[in-house]
C-alpha atoms as a PDB file:
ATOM      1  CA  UNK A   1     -11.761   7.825 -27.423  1.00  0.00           C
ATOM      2  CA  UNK A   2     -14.059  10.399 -26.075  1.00  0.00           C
ATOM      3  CA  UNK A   3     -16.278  12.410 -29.033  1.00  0.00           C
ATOM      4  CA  UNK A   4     -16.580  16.141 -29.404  1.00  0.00           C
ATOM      5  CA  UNK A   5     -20.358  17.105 -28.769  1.00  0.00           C
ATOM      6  CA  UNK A   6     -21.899  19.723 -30.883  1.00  0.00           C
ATOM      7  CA  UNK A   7     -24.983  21.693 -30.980  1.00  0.00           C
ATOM      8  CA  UNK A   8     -26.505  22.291 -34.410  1.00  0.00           C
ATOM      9  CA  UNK A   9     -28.882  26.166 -34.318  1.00  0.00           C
ATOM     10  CA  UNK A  10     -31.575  23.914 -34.739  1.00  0.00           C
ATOM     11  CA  UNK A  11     -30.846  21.827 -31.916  1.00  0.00           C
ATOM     12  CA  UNK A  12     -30.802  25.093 -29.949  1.00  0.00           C
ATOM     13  CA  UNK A  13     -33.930  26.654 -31.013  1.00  0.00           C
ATOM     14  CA  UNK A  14     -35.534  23.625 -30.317  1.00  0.00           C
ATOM     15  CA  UNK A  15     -34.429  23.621 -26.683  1.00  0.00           C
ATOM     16  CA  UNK A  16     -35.297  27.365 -26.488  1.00  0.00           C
ATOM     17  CA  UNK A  17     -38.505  26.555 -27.859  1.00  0.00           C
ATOM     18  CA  UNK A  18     -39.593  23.774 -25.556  1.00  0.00           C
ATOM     19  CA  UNK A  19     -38.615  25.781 -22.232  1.00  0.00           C
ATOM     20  CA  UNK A  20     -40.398  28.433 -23.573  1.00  0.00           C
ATOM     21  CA  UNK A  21     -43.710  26.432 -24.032  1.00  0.00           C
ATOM     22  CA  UNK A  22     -43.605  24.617 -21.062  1.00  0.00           C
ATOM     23  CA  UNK A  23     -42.518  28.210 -18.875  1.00  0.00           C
ATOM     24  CA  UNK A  24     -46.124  28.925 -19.677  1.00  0.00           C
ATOM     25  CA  UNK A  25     -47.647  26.658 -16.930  1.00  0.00           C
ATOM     26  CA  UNK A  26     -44.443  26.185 -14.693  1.00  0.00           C
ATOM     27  CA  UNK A  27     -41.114  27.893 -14.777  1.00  0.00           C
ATOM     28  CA  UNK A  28     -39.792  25.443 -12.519  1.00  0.00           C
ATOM     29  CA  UNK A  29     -40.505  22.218 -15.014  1.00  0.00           C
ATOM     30  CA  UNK A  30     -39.670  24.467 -17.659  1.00  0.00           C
ATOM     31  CA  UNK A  31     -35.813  24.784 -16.081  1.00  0.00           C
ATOM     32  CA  UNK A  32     -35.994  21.196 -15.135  1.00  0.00           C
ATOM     33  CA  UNK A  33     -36.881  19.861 -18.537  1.00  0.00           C
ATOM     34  CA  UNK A  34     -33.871  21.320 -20.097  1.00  0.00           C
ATOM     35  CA  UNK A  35     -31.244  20.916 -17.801  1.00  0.00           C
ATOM     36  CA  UNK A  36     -32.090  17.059 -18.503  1.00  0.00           C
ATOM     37  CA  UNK A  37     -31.818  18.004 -22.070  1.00  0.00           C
ATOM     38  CA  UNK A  38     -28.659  19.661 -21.903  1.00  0.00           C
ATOM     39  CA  UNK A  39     -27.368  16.860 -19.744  1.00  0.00           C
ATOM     40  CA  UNK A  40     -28.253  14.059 -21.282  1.00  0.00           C
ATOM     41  CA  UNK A  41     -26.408  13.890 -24.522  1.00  0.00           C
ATOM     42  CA  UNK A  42     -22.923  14.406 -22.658  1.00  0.00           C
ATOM     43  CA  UNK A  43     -22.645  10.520 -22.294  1.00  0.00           C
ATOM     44  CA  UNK A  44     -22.814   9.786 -25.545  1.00  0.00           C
ATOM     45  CA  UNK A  45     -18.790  11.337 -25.713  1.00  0.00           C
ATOM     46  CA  UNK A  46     -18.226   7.925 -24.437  1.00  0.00           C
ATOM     47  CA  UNK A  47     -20.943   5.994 -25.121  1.00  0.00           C
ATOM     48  CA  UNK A  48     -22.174   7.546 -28.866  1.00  0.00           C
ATOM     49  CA  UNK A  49     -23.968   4.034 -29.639  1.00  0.00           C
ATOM     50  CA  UNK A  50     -26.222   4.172 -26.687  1.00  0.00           C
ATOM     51  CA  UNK A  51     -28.905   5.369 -28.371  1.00  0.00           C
ATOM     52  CA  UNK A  52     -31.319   3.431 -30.394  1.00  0.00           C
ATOM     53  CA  UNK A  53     -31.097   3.968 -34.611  1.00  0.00           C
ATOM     54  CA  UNK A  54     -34.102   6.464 -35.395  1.00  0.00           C
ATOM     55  CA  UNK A  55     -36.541   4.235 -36.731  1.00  0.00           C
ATOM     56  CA  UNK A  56     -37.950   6.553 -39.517  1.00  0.00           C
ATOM     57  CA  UNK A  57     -34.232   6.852 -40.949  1.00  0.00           C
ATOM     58  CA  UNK A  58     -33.241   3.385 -40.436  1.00  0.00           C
ATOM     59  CA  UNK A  59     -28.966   4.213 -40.433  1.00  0.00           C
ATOM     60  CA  UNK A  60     -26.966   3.342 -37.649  1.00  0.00           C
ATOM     61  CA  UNK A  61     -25.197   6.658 -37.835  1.00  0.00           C
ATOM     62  CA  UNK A  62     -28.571   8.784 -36.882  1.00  0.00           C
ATOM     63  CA  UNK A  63     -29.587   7.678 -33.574  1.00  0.00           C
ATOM     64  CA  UNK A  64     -32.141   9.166 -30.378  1.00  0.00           C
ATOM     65  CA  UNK A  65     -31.839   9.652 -26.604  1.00  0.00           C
ATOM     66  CA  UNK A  66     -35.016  10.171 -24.838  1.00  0.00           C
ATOM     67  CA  UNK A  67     -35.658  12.682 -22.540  1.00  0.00           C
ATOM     68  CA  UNK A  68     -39.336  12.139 -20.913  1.00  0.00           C
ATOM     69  CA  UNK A  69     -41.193  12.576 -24.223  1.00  0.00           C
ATOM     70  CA  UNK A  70     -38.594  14.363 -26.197  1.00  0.00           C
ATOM     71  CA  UNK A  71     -36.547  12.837 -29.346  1.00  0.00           C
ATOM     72  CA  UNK A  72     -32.948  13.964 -28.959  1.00  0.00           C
ATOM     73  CA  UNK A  73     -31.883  13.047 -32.855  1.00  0.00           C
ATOM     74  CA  UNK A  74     -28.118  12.871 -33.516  1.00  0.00           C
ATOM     75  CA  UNK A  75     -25.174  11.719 -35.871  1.00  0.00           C
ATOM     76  CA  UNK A  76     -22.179  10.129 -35.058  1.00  0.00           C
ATOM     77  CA  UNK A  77     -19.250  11.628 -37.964  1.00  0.00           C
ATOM     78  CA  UNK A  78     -16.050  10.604 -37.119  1.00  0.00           C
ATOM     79  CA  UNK A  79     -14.911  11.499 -33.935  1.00  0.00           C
ATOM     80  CA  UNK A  80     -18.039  13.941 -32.918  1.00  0.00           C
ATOM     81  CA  UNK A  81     -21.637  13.990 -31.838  1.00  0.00           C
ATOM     82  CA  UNK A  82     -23.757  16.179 -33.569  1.00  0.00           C
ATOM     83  CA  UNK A  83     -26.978  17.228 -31.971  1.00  0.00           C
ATOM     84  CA  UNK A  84     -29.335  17.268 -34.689  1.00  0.00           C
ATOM     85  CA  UNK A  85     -32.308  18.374 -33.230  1.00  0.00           C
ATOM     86  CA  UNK A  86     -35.372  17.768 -30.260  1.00  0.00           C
ATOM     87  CA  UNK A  87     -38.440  16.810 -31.159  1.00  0.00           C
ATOM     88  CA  UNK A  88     -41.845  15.876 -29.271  1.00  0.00           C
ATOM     89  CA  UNK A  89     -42.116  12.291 -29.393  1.00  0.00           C
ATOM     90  CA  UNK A  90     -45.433  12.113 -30.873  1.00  0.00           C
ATOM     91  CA  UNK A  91     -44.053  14.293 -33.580  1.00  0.00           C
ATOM     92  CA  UNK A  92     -42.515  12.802 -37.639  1.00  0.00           C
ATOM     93  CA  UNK A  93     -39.437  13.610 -38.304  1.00  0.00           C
ATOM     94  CA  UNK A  94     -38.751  12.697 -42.416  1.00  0.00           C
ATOM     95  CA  UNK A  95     -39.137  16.242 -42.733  1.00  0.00           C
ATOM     96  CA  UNK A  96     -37.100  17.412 -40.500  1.00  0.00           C
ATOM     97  CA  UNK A  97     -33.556  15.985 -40.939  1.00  0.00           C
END
């Protein structure tokens, strides 16, 4: 059973956000960055296990890709995927989700 993949507006601003911070030194990592982004959560439709539990949230339901040092933080409900939101890796997240 493939999952449905969806975006939260935080999730999105956070993308915007990081392309736009890393456009100031190079427009060209900037683009690169968050195609992988983008990109990278489409396996878990198949896969939604394949990334590890978040360790500050401890529930197998709330789970992280990485993407060179970004958190990508999402929930599996039911039959979707939802993208909660990207974080810097160095950064906490109890606050955020």
């Amino acid at each position: 059973m493939d999952y449905k993949l969806i975006w939260s507006p935080q999730a999105i601003e956070d993308v915007d956000a990081i392309a736009e911070y890393i456009a100031r030194d190079s427009l060209v990592y900037a683009e690169s960055t968050v195609e992988r982004i983008i990109q990278s959560p489409e396996k878990l439709c198949q896969f939604p296990k394949l990334g590890r539990v978040v360790p500050e949230k401890n529930h197998d339901s709330i789970r992280e890709l990485f993407v060179f040092q970004y958190r990508i933080i999402y929930e599996i409900q039911k039959s979707e995927i939802h993208i909660l939101a990207i974080v810097h890796g160095k950064r906490l997240i109890d606050d955020l989700l």
